[in-house]
N, C-alpha and C. Protein backbone atom coordinates (compact mmCIF):
# COMPACT_ATOMS: atom_id res chain seq x y z
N UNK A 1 0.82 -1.19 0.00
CA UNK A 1 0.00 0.00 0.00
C UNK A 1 0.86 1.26 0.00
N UNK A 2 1.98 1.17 0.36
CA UNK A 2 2.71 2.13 0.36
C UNK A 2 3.07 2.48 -0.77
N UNK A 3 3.23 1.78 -1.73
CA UNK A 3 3.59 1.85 -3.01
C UNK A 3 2.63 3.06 -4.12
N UNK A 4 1.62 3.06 -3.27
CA UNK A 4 0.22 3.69 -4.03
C UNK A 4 0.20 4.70 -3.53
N UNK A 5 0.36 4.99 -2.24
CA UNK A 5 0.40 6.16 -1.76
C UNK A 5 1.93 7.32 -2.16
N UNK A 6 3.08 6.37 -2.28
CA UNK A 6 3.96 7.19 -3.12
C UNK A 6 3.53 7.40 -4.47
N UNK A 7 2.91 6.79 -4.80
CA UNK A 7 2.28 7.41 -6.40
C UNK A 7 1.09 8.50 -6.49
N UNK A 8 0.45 8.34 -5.50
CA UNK A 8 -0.35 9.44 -5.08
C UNK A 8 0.32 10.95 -5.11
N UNK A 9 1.25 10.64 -4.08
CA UNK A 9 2.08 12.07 -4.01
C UNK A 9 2.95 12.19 -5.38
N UNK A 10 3.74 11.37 -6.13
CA UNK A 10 4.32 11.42 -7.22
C UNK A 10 3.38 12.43 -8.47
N UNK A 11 2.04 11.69 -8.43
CA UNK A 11 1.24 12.32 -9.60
C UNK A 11 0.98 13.82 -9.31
N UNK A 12 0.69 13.92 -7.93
CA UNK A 12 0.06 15.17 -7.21
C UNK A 12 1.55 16.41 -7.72
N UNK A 13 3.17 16.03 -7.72
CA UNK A 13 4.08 16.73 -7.98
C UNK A 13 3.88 16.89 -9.48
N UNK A 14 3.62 16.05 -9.82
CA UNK A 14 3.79 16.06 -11.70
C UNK A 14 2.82 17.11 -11.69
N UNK A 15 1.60 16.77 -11.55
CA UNK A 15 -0.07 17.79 -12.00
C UNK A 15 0.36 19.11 -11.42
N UNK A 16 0.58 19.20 -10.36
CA UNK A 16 0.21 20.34 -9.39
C UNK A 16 1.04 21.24 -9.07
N UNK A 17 2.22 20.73 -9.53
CA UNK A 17 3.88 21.36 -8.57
C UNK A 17 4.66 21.45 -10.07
N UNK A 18 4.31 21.01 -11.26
CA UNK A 18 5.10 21.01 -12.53
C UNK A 18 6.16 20.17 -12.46
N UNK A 19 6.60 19.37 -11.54
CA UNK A 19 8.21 18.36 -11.78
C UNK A 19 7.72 17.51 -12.71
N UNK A 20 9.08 17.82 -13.51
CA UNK A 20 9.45 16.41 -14.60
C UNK A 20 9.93 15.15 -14.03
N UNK A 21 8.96 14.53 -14.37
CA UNK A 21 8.97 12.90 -14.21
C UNK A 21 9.00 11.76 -15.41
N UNK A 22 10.03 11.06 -16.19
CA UNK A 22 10.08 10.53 -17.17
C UNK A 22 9.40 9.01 -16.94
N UNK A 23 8.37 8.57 -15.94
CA UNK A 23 7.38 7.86 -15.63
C UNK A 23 7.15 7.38 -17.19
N UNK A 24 6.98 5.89 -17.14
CA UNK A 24 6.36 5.26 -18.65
C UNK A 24 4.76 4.70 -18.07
N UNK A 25 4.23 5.33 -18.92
CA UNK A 25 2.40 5.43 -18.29
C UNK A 25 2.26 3.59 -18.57
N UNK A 26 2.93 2.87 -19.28
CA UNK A 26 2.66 1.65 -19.45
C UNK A 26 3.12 0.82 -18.25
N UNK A 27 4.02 1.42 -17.58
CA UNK A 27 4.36 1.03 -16.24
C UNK A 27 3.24 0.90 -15.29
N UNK A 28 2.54 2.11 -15.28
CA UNK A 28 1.32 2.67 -14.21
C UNK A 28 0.47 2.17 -14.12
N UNK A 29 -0.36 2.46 -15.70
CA UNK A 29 -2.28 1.98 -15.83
C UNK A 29 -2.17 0.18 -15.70
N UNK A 30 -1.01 -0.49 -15.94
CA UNK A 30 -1.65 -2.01 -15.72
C UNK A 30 -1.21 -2.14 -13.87
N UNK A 31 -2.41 -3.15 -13.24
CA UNK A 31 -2.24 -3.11 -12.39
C UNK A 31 -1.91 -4.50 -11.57
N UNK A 32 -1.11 -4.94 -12.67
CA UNK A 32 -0.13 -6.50 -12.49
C UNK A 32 1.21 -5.92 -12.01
N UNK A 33 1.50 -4.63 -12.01
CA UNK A 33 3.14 -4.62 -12.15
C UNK A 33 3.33 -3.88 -10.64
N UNK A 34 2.72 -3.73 -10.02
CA UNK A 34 3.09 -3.36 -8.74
C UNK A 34 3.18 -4.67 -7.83
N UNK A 35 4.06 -4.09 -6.58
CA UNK A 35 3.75 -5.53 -5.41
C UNK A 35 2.65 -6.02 -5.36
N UNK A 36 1.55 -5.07 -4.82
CA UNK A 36 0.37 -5.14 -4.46
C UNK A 36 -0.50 -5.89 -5.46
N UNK A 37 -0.66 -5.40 -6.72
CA UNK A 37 -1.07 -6.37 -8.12
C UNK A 37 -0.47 -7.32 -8.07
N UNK A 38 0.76 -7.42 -8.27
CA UNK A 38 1.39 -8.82 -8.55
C UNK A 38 0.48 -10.09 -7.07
N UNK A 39 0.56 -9.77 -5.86
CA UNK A 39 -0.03 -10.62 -4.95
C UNK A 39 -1.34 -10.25 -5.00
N UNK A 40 -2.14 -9.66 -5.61
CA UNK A 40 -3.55 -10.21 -6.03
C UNK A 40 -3.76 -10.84 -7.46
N UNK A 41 -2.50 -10.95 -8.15
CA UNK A 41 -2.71 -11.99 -9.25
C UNK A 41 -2.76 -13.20 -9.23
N UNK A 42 -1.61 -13.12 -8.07
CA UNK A 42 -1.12 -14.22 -8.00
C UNK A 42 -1.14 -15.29 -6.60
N UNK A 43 -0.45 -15.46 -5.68
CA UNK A 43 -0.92 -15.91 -4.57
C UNK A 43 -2.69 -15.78 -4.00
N UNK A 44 -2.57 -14.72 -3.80
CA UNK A 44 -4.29 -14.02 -3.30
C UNK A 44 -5.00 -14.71 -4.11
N UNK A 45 -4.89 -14.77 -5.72
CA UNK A 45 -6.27 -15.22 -6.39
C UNK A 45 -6.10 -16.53 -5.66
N UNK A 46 -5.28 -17.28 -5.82
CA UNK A 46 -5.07 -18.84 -5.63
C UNK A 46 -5.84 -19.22 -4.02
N UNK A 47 -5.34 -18.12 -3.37
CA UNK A 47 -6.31 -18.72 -2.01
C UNK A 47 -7.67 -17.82 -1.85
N UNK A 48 -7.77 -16.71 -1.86
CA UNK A 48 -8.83 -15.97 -1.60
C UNK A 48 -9.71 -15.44 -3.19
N UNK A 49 -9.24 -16.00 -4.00
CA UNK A 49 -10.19 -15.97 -5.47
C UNK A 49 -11.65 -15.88 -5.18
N UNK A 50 -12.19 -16.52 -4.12
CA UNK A 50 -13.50 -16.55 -4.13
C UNK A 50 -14.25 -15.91 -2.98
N UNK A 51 -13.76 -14.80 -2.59
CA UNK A 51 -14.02 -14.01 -1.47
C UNK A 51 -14.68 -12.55 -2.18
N UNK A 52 -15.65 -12.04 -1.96
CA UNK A 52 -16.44 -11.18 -2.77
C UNK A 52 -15.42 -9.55 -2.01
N UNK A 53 -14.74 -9.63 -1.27
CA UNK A 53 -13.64 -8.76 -1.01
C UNK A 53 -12.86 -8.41 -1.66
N UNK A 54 -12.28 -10.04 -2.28
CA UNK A 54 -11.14 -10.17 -3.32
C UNK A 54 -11.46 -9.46 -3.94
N UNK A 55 -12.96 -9.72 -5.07
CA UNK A 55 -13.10 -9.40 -6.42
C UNK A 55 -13.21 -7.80 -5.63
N UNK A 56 -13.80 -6.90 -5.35
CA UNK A 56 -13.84 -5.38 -5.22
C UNK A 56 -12.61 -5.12 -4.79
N UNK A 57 -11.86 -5.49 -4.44
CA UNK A 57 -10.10 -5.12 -3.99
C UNK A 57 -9.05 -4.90 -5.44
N UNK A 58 -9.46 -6.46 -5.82
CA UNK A 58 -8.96 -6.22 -7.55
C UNK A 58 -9.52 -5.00 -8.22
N UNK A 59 -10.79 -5.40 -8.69
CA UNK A 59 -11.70 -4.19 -9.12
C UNK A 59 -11.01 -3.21 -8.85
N UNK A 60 -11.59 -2.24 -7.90
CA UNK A 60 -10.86 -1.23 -7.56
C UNK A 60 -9.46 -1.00 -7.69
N UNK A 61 -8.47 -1.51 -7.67
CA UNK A 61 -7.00 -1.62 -8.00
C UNK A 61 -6.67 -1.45 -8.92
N UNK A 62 -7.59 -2.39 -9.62
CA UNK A 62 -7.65 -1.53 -11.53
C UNK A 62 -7.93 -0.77 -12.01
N UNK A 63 -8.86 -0.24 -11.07
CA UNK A 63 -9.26 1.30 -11.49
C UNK A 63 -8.08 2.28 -11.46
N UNK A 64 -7.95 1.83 -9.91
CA UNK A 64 -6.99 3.12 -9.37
C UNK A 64 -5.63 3.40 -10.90
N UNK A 65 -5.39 2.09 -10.92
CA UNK A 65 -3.78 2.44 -11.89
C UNK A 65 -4.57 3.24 -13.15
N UNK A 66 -5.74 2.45 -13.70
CA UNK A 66 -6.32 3.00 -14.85
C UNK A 66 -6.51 4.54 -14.96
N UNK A 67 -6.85 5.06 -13.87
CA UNK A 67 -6.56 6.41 -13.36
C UNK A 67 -5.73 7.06 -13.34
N UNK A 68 -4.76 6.66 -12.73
CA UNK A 68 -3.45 7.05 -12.38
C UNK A 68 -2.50 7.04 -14.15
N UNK A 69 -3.17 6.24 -14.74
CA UNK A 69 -2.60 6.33 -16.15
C UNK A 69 -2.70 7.21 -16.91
N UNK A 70 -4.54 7.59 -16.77
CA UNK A 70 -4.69 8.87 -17.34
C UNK A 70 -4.39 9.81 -16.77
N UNK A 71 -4.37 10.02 -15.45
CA UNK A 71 -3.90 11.69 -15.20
C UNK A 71 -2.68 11.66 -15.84
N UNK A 72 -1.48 10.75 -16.17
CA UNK A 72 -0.17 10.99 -16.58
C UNK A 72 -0.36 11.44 -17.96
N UNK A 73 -1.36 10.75 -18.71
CA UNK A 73 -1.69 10.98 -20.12
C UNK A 73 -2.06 12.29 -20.21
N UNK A 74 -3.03 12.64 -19.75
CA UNK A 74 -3.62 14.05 -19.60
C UNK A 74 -2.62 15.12 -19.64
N UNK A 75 -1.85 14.93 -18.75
CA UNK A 75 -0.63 15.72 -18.16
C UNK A 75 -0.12 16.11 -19.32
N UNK A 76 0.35 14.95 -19.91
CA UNK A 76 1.51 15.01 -21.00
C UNK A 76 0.93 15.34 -22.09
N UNK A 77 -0.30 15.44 -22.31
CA UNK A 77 -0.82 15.72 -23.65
C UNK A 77 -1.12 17.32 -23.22
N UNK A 78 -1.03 18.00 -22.47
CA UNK A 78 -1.13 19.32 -22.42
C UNK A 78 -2.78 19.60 -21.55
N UNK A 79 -3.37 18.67 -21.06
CA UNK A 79 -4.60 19.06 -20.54
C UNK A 79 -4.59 19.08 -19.26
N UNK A 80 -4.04 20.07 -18.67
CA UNK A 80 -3.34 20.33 -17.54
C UNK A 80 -4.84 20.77 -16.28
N UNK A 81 -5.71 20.74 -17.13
CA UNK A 81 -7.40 21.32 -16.25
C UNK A 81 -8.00 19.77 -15.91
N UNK A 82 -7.92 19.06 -16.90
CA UNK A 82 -8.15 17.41 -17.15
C UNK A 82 -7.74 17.04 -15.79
N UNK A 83 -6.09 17.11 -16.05
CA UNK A 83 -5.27 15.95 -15.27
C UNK A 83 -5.78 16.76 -13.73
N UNK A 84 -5.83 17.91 -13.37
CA UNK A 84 -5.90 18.18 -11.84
C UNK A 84 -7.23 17.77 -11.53
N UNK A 85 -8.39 17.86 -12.58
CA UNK A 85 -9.71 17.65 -12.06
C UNK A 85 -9.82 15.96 -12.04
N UNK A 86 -8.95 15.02 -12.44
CA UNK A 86 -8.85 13.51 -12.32
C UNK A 86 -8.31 13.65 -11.08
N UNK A 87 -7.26 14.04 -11.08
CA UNK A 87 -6.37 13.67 -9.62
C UNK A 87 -6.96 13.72 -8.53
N UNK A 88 -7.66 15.13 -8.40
CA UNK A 88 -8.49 15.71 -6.92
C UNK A 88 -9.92 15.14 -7.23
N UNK A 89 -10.26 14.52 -8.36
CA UNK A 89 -11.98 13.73 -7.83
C UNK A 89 -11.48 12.08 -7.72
N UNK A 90 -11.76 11.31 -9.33
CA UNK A 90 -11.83 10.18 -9.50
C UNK A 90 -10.37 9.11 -8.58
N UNK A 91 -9.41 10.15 -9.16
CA UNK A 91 -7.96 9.52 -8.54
C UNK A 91 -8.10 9.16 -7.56
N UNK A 92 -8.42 10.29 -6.82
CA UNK A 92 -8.28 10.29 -5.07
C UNK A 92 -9.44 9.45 -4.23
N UNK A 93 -10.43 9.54 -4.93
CA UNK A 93 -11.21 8.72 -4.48
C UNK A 93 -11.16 7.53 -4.63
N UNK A 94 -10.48 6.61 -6.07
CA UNK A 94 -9.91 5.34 -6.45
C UNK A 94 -8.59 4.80 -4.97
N UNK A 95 -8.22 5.81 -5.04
CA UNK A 95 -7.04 5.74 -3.52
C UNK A 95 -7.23 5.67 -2.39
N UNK A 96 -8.20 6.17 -2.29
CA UNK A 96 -8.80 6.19 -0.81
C UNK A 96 -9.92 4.98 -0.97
N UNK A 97 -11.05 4.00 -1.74
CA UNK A 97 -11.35 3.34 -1.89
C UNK A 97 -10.41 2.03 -1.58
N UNK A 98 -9.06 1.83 -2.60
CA UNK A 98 -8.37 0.69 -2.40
C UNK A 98 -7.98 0.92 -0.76
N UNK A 99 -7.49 1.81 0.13
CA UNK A 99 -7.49 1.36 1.40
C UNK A 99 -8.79 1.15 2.14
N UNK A 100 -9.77 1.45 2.15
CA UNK A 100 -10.81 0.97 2.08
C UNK A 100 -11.34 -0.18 1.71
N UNK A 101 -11.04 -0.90 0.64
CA UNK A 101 -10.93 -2.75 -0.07
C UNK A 101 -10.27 -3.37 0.76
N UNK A 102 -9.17 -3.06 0.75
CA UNK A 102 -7.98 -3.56 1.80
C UNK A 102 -8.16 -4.25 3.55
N UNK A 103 -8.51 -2.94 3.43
CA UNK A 103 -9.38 -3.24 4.90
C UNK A 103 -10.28 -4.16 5.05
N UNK A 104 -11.53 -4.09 4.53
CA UNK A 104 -12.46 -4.74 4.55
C UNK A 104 -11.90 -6.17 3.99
N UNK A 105 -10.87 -6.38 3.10
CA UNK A 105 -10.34 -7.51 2.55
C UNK A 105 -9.94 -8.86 3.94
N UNK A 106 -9.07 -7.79 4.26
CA UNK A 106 -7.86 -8.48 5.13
C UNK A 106 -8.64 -8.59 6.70
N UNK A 107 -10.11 -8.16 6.79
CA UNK A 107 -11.39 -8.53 7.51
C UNK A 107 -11.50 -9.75 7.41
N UNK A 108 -12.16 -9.95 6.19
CA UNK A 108 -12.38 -11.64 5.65
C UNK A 108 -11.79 -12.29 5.51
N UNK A 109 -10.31 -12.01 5.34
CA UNK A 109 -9.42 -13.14 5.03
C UNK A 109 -8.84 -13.32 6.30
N UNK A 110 -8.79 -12.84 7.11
CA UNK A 110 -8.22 -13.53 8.51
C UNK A 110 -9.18 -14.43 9.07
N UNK A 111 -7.94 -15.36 9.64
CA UNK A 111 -8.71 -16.47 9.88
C UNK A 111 -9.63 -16.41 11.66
N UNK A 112 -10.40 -17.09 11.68
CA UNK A 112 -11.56 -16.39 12.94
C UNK A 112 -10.93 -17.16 13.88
């Protein structure tokens, strides 16, 4: 989770603060290539695949990067009104949702 939340602040410098960041958006929007993706692809599906947590944890996770892809896109294509009004609605709320999944996840998946 930490990983997301440095990307949080990362995008927030790019949009908001103008730093150049040579970020490859193909890195970002899939949401297999982080820690966090990678162990809901992989381990997690295998044991908790069928936990209705799982699926909205994934869900949401995909959003978030899918998001996080476009504000970079936005950015870089010059739609600098775009990318801040993604970041401060849909983004942030995709971010604050996945700790929210998380939570409620790691609810169900502990064992009673």
């Amino acid at each position: 989770m930490q990983g997301h939340l440095a990307w949080k602040k990362r995008l927030k410098g790019i949009v908001l603060e103008g730093r150049q960041d040579d970020v490859d958006i193909a890195q970002v929007a899939p949401d297999d290539l982080c820690a966090l993706g990678q162990w809901l692809n992989g381990p997690a599906k295998a044991r908790y695949g069928k936990l209705p947590q799982y699926a909205r944890l994934r869900k949401i996770h995909a959003e978030f990067h899918l998001s996080a892809g476009q504000v970079l896109l936005n950015s870089r294509n010059g739609q600098q009104e775009d990318a801040e009004t993604l970041l401060r609605g849909a983004f942030s709320a995709l971010s604050d949702q996945v700790q929210l999944e998380l939570v409620r996840f790691y609810a169900a998946a502990r064992p009673n």
